[in-house]
PDB file of N, CA and C in Angstrom:
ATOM      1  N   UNK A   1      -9.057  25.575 -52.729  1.00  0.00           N
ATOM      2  CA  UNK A   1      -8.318  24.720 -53.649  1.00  0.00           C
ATOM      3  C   UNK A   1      -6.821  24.925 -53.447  1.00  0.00           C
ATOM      4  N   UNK A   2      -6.272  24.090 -53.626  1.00  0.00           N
ATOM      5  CA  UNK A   2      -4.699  23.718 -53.170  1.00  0.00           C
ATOM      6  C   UNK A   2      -4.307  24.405 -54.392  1.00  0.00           C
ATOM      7  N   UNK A   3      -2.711  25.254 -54.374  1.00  0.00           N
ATOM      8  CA  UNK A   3      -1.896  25.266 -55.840  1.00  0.00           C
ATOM      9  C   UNK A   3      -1.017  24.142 -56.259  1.00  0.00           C
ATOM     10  N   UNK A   4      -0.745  24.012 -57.225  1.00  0.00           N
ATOM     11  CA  UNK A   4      -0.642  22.708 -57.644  1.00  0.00           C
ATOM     12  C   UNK A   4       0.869  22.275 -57.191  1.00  0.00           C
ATOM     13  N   UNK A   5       1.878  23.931 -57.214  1.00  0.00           N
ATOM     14  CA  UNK A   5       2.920  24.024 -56.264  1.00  0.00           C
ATOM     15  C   UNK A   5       3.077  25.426 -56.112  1.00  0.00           C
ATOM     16  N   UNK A   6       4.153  25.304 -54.839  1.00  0.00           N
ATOM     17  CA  UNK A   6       4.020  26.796 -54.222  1.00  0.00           C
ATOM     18  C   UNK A   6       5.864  26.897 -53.791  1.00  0.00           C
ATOM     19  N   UNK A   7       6.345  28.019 -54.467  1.00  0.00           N
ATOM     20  CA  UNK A   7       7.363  28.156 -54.905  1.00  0.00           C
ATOM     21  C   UNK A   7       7.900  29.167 -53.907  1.00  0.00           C
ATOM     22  N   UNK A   8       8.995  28.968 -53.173  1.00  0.00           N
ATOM     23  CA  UNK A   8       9.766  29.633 -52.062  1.00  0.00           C
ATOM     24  C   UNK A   8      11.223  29.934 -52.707  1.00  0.00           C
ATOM     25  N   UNK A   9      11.951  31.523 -52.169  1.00  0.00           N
ATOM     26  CA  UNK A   9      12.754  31.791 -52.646  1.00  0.00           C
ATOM     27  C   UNK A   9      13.105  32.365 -50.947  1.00  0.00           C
ATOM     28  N   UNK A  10      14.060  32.162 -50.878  1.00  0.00           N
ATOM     29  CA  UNK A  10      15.237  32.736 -49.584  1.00  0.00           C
ATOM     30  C   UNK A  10      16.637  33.345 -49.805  1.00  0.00           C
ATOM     31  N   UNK A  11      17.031  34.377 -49.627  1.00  0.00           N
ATOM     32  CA  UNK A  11      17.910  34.477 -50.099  1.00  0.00           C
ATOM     33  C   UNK A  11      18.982  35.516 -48.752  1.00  0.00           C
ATOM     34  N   UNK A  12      19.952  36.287 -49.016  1.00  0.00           N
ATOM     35  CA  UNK A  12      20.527  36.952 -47.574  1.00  0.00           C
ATOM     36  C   UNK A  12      21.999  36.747 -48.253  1.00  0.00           C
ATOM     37  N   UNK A  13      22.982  37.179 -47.296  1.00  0.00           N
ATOM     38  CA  UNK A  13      24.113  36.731 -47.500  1.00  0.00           C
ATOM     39  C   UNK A  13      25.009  35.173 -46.479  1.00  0.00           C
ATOM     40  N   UNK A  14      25.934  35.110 -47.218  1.00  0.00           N
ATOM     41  CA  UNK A  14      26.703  34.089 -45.966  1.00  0.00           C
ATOM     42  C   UNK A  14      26.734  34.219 -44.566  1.00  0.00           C
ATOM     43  N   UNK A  15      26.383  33.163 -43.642  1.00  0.00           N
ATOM     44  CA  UNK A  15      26.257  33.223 -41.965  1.00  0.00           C
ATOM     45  C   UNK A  15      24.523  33.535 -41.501  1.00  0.00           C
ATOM     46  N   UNK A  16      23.805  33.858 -42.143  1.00  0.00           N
ATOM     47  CA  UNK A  16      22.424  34.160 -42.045  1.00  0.00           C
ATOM     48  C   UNK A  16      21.550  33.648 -41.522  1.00  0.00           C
ATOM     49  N   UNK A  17      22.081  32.192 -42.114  1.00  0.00           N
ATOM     50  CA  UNK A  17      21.166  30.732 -42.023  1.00  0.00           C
ATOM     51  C   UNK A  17      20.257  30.493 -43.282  1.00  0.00           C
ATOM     52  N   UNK A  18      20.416  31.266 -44.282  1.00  0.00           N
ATOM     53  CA  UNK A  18      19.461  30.995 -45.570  1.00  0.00           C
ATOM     54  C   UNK A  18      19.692  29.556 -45.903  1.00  0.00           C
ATOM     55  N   UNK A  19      20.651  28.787 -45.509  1.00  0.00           N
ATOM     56  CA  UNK A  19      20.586  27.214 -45.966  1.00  0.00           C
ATOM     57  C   UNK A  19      20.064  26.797 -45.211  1.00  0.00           C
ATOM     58  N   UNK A  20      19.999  26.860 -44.219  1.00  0.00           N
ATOM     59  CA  UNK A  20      19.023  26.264 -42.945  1.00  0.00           C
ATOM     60  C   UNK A  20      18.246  26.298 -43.010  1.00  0.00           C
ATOM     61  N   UNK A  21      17.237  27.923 -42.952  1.00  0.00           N
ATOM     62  CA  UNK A  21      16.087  28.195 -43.241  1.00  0.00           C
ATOM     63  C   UNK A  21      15.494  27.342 -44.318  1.00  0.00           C
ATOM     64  N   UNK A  22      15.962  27.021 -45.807  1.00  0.00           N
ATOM     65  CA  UNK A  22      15.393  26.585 -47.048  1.00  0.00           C
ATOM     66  C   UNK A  22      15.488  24.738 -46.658  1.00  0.00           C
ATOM     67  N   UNK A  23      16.003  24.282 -45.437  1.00  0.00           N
ATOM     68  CA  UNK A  23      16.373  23.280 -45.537  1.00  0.00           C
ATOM     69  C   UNK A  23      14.973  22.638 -44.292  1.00  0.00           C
ATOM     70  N   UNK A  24      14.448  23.923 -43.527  1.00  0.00           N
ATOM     71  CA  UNK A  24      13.604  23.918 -42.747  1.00  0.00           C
ATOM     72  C   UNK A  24      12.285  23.743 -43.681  1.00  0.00           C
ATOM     73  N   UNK A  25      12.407  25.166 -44.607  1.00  0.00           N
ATOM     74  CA  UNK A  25      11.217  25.132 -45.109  1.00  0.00           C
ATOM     75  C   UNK A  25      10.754  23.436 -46.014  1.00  0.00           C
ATOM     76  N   UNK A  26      12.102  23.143 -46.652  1.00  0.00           N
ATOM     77  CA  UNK A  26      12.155  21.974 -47.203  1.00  0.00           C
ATOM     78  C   UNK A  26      10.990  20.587 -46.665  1.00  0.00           C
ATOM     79  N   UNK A  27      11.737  20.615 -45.336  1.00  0.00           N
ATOM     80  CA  UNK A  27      10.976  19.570 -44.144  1.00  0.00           C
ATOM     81  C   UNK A  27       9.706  19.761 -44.352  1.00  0.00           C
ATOM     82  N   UNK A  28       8.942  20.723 -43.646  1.00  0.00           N
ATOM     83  CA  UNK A  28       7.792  20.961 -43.694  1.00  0.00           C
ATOM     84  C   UNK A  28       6.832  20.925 -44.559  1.00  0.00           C
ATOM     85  N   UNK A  29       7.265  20.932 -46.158  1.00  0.00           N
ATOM     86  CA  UNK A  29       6.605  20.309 -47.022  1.00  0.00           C
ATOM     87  C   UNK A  29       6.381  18.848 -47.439  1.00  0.00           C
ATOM     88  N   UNK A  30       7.392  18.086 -46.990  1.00  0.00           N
ATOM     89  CA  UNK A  30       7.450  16.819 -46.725  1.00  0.00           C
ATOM     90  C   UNK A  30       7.273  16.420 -45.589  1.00  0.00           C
ATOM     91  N   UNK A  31       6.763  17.033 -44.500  1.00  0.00           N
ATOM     92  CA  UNK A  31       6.387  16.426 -43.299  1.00  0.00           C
ATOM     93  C   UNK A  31       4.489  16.748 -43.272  1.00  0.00           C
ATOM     94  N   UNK A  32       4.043  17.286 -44.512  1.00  0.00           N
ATOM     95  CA  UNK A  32       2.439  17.606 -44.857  1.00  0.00           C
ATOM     96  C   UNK A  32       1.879  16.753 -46.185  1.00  0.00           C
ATOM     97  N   UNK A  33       3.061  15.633 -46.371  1.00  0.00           N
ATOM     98  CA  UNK A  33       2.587  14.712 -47.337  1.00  0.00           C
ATOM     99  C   UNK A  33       3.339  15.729 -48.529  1.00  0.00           C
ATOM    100  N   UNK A  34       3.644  16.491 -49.385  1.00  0.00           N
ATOM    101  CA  UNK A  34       3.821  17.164 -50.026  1.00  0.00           C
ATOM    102  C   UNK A  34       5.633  16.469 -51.167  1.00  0.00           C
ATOM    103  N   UNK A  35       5.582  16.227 -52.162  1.00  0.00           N
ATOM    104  CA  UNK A  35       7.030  16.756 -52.550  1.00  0.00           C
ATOM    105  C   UNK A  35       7.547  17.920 -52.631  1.00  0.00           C
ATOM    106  N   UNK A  36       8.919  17.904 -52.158  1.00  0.00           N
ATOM    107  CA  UNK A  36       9.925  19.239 -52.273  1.00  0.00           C
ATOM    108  C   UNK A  36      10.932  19.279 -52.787  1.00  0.00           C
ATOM    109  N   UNK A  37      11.421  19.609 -53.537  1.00  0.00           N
ATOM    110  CA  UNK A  37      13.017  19.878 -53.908  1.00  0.00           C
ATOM    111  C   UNK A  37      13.332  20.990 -53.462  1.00  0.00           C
ATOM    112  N   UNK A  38      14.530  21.365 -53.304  1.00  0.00           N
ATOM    113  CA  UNK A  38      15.610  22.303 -53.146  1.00  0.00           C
ATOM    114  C   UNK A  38      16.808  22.932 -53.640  1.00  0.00           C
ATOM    115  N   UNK A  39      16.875  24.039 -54.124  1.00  0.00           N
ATOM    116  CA  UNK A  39      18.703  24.120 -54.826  1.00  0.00           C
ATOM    117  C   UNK A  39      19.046  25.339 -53.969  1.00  0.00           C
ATOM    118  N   UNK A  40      20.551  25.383 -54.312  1.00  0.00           N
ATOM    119  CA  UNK A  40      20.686  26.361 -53.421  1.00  0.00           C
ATOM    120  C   UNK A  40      22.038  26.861 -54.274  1.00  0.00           C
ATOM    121  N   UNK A  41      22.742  28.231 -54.089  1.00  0.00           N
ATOM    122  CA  UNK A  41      23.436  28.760 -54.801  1.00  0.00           C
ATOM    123  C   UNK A  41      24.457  29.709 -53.442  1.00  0.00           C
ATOM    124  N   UNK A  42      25.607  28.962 -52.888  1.00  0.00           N
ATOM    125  CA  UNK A  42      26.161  29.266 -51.585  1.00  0.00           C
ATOM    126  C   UNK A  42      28.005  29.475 -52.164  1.00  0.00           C
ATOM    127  N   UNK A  43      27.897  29.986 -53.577  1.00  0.00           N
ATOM    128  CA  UNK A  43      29.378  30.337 -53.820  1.00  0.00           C
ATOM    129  C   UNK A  43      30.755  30.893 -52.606  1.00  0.00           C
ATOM    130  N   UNK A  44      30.410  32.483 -52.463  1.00  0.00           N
ATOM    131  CA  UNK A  44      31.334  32.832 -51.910  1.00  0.00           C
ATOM    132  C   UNK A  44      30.477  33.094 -50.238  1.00  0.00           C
ATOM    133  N   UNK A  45      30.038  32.459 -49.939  1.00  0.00           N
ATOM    134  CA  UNK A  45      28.738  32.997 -48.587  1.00  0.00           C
ATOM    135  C   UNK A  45      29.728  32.342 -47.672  1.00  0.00           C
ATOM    136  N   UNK A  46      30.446  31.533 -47.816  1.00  0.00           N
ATOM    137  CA  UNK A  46      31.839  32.327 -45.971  1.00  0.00           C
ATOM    138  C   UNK A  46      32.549  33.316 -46.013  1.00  0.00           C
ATOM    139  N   UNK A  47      32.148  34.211 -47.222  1.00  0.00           N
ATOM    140  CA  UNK A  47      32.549  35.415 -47.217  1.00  0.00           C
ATOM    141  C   UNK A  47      32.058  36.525 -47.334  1.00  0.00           C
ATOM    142  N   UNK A  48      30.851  36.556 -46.585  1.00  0.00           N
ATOM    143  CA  UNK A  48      29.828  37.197 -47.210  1.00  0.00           C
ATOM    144  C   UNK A  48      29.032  37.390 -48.666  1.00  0.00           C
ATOM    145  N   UNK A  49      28.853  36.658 -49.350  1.00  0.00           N
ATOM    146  CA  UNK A  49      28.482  37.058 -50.231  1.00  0.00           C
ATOM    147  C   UNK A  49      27.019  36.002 -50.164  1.00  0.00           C
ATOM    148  N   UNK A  50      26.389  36.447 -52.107  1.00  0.00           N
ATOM    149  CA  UNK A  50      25.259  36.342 -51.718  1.00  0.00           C
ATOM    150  C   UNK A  50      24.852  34.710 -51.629  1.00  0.00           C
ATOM    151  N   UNK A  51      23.511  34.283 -51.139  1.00  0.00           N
ATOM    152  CA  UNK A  51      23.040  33.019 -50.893  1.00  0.00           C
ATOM    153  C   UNK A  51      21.318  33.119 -51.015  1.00  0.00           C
ATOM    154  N   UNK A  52      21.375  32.105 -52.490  1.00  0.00           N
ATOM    155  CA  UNK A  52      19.970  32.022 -52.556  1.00  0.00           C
ATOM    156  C   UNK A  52      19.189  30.728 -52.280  1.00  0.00           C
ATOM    157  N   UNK A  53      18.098  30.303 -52.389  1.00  0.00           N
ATOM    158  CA  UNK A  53      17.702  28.541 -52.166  1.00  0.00           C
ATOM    159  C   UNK A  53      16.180  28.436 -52.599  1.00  0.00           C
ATOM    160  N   UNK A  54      15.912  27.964 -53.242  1.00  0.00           N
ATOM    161  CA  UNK A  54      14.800  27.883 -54.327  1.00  0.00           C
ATOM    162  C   UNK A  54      14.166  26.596 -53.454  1.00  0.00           C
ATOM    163  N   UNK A  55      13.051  26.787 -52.956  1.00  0.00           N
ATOM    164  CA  UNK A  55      12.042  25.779 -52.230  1.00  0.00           C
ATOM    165  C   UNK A  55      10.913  25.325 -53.116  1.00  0.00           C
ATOM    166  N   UNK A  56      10.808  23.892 -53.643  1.00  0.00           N
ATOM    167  CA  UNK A  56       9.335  23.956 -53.604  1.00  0.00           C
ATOM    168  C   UNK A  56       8.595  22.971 -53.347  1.00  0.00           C
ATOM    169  N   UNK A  57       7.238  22.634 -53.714  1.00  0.00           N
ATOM    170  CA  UNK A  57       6.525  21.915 -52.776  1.00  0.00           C
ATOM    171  C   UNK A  57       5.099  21.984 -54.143  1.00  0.00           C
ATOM    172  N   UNK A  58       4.623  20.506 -54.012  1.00  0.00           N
ATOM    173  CA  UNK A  58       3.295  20.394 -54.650  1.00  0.00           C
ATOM    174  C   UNK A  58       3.328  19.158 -54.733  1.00  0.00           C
ATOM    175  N   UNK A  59       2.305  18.659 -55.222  1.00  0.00           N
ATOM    176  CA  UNK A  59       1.838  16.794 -55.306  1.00  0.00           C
ATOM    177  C   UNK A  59       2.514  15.989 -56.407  1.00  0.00           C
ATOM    178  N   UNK A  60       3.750  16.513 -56.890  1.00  0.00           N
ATOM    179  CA  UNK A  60       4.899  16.079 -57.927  1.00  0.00           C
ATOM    180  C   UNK A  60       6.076  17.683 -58.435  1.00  0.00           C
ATOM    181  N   UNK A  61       7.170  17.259 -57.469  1.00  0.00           N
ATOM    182  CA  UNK A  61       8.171  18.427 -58.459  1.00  0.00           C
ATOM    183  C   UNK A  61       8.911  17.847 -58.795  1.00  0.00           C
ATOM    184  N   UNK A  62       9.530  18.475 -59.835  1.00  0.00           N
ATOM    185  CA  UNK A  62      10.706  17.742 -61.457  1.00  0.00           C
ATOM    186  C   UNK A  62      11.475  18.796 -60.960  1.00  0.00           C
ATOM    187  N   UNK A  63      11.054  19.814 -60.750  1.00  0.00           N
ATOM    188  CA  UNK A  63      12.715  20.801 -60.704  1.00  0.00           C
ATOM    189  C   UNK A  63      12.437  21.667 -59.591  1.00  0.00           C
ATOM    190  N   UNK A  64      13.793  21.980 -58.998  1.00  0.00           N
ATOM    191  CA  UNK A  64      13.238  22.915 -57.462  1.00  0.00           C
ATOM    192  C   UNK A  64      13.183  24.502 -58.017  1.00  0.00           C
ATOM    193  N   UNK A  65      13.869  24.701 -58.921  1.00  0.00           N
ATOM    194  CA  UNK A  65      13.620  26.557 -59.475  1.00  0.00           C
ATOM    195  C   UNK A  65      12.538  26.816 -59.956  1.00  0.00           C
ATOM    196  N   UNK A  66      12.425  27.996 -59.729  1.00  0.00           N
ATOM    197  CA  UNK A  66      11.115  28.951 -59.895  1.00  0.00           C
ATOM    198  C   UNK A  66      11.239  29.596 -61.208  1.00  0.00           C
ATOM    199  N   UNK A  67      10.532  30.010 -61.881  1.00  0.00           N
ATOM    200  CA  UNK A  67      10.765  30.893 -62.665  1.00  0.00           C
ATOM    201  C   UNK A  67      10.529  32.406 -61.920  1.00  0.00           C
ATOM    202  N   UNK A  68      10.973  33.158 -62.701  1.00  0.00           N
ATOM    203  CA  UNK A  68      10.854  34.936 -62.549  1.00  0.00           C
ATOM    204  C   UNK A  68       9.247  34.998 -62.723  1.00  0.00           C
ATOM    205  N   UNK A  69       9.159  35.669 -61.631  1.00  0.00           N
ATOM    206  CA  UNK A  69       7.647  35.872 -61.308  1.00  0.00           C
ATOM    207  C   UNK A  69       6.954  35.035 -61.171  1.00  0.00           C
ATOM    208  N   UNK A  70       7.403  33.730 -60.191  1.00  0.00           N
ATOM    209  CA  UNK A  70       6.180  32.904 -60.237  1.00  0.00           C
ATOM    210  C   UNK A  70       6.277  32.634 -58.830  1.00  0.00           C
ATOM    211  N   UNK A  71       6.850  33.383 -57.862  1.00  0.00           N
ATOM    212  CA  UNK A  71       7.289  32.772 -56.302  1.00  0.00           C
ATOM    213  C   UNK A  71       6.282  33.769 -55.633  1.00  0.00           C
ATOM    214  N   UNK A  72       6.028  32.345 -54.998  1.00  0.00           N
ATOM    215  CA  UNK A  72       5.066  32.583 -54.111  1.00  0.00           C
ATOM    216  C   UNK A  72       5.468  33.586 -52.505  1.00  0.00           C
ATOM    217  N   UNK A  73       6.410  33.057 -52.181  1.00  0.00           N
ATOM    218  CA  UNK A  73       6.928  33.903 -51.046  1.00  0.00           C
ATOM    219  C   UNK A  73       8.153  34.191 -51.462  1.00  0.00           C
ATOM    220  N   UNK A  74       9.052  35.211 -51.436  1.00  0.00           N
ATOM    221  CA  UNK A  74      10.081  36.003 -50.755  1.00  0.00           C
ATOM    222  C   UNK A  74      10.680  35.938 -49.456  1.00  0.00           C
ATOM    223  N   UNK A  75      11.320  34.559 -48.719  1.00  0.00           N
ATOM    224  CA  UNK A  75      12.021  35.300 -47.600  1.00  0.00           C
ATOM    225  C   UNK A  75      13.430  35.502 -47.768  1.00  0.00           C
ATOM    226  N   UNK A  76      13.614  37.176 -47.130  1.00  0.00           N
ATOM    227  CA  UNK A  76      14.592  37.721 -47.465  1.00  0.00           C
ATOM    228  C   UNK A  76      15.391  38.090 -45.652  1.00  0.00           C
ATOM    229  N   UNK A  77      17.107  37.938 -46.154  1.00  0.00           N
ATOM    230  CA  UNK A  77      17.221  38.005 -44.733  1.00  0.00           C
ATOM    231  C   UNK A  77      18.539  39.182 -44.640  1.00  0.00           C
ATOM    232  N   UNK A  78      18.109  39.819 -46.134  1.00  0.00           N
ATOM    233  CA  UNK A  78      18.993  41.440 -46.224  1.00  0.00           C
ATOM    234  C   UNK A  78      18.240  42.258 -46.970  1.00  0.00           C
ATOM    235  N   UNK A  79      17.888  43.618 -47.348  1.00  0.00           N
ATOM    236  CA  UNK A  79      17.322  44.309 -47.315  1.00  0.00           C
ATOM    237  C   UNK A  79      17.810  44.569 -49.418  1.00  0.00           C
ATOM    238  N   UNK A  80      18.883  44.308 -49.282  1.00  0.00           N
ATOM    239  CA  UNK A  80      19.273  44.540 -50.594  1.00  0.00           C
ATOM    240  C   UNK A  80      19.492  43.179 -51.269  1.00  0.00           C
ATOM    241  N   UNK A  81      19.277  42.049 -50.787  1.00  0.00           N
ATOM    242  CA  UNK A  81      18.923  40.705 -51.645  1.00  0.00           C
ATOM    243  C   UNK A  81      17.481  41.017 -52.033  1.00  0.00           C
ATOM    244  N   UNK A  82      16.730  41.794 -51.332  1.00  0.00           N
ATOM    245  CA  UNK A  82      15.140  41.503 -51.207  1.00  0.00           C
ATOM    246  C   UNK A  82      14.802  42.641 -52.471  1.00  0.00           C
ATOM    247  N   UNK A  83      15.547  42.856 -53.070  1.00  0.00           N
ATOM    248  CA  UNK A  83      15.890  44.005 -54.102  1.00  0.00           C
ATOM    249  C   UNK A  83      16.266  43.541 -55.565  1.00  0.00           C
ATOM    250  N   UNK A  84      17.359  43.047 -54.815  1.00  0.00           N
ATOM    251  CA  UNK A  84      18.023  41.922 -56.169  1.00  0.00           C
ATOM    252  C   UNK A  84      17.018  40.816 -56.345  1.00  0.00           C
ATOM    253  N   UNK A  85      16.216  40.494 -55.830  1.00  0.00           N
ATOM    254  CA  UNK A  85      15.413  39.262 -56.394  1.00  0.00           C
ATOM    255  C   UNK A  85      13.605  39.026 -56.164  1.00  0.00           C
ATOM    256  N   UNK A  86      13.299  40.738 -55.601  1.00  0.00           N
ATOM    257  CA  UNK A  86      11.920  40.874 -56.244  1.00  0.00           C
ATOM    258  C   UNK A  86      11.402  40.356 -57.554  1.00  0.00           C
ATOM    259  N   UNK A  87      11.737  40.563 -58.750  1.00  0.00           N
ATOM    260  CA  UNK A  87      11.589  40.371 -59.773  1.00  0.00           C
ATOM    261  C   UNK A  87      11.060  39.003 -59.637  1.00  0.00           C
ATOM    262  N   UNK A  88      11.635  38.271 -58.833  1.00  0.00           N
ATOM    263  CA  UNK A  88      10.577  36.366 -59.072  1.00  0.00           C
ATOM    264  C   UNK A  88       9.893  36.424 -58.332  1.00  0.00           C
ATOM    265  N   UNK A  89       9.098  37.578 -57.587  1.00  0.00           N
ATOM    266  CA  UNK A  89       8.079  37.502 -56.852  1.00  0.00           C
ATOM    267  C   UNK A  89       6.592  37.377 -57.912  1.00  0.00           C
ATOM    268  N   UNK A  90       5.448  36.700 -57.651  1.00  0.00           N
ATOM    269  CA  UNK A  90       4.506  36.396 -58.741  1.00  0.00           C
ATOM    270  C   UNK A  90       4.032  37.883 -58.138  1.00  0.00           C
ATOM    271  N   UNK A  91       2.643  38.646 -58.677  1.00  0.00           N
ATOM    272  CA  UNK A  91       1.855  39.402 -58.766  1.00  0.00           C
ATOM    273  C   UNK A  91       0.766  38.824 -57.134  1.00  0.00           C
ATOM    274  N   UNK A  92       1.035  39.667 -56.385  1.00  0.00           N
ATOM    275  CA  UNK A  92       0.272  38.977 -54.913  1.00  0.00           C
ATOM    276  C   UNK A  92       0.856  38.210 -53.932  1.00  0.00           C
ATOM    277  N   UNK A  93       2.098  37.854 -54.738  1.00  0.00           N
ATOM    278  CA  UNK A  93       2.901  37.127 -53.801  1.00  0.00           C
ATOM    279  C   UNK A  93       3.723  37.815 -51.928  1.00  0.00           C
ATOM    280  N   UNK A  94       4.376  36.865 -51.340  1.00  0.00           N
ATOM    281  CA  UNK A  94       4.279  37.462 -50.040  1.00  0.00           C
ATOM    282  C   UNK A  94       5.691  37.753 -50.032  1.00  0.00           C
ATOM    283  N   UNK A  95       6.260  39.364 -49.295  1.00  0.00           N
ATOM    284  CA  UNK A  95       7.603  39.393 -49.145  1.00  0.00           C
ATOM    285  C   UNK A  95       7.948  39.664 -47.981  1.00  0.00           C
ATOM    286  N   UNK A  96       8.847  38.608 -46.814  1.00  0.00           N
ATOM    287  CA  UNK A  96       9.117  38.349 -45.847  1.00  0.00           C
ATOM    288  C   UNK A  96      10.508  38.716 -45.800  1.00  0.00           C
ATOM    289  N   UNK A  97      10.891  40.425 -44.969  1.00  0.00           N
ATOM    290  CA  UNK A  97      12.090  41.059 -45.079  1.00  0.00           C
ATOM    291  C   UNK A  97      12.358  41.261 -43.891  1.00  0.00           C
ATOM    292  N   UNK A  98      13.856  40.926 -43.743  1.00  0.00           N
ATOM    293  CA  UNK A  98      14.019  40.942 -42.415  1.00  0.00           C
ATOM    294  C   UNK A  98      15.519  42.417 -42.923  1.00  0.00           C
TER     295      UNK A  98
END
């Protein structure tokens, strides 16, 4: 059985590609029939700082954020974002640390 949506969080600092990546993952839910939204949070990230992007995907989304603890995957592309934003990982969910 399908979930009804499946909630992606990416996060890293500026230069990483975390907008890319979330903009990839984006595609691919809409290239499987799927709706996706996207937000993304890229303040000071040409200066290093941090960069997050909320993916999601199911057979109708109204809003692209996740709640805390309900994300399905974690990809993380710093070791200490993947720290700062465990907490919206659901119970079983997958964490992809680079």
């Amino acid at each position: 059985m399908r979930p009804t949506t499946m909630d992606f969080l990416l996060c890293g600092v500026g230069g990483q590609g975390v907008l890319t990546a979330s903009d990839i993952v984006c595609e691919v839910g809409l290239a499987i029939g799927l709706d996706a939204k996207k937000s993304e949070v890229h303040g000071f990230s040409q200066r290093g700082g941090v960069v997050d992007s909320h993916v999601r995907w199911g057979p109708t989304v109204y809003s692209p954020l996740a709640e805390r603890g309900a994300v399905d995957v974690l990809l993380s592309f710093e070791l200490v974002e993947t720290a700062r934003w465990i907490s919206f990982l659901r119970p079983g969910g997958l964490v992809i640390a680079n």
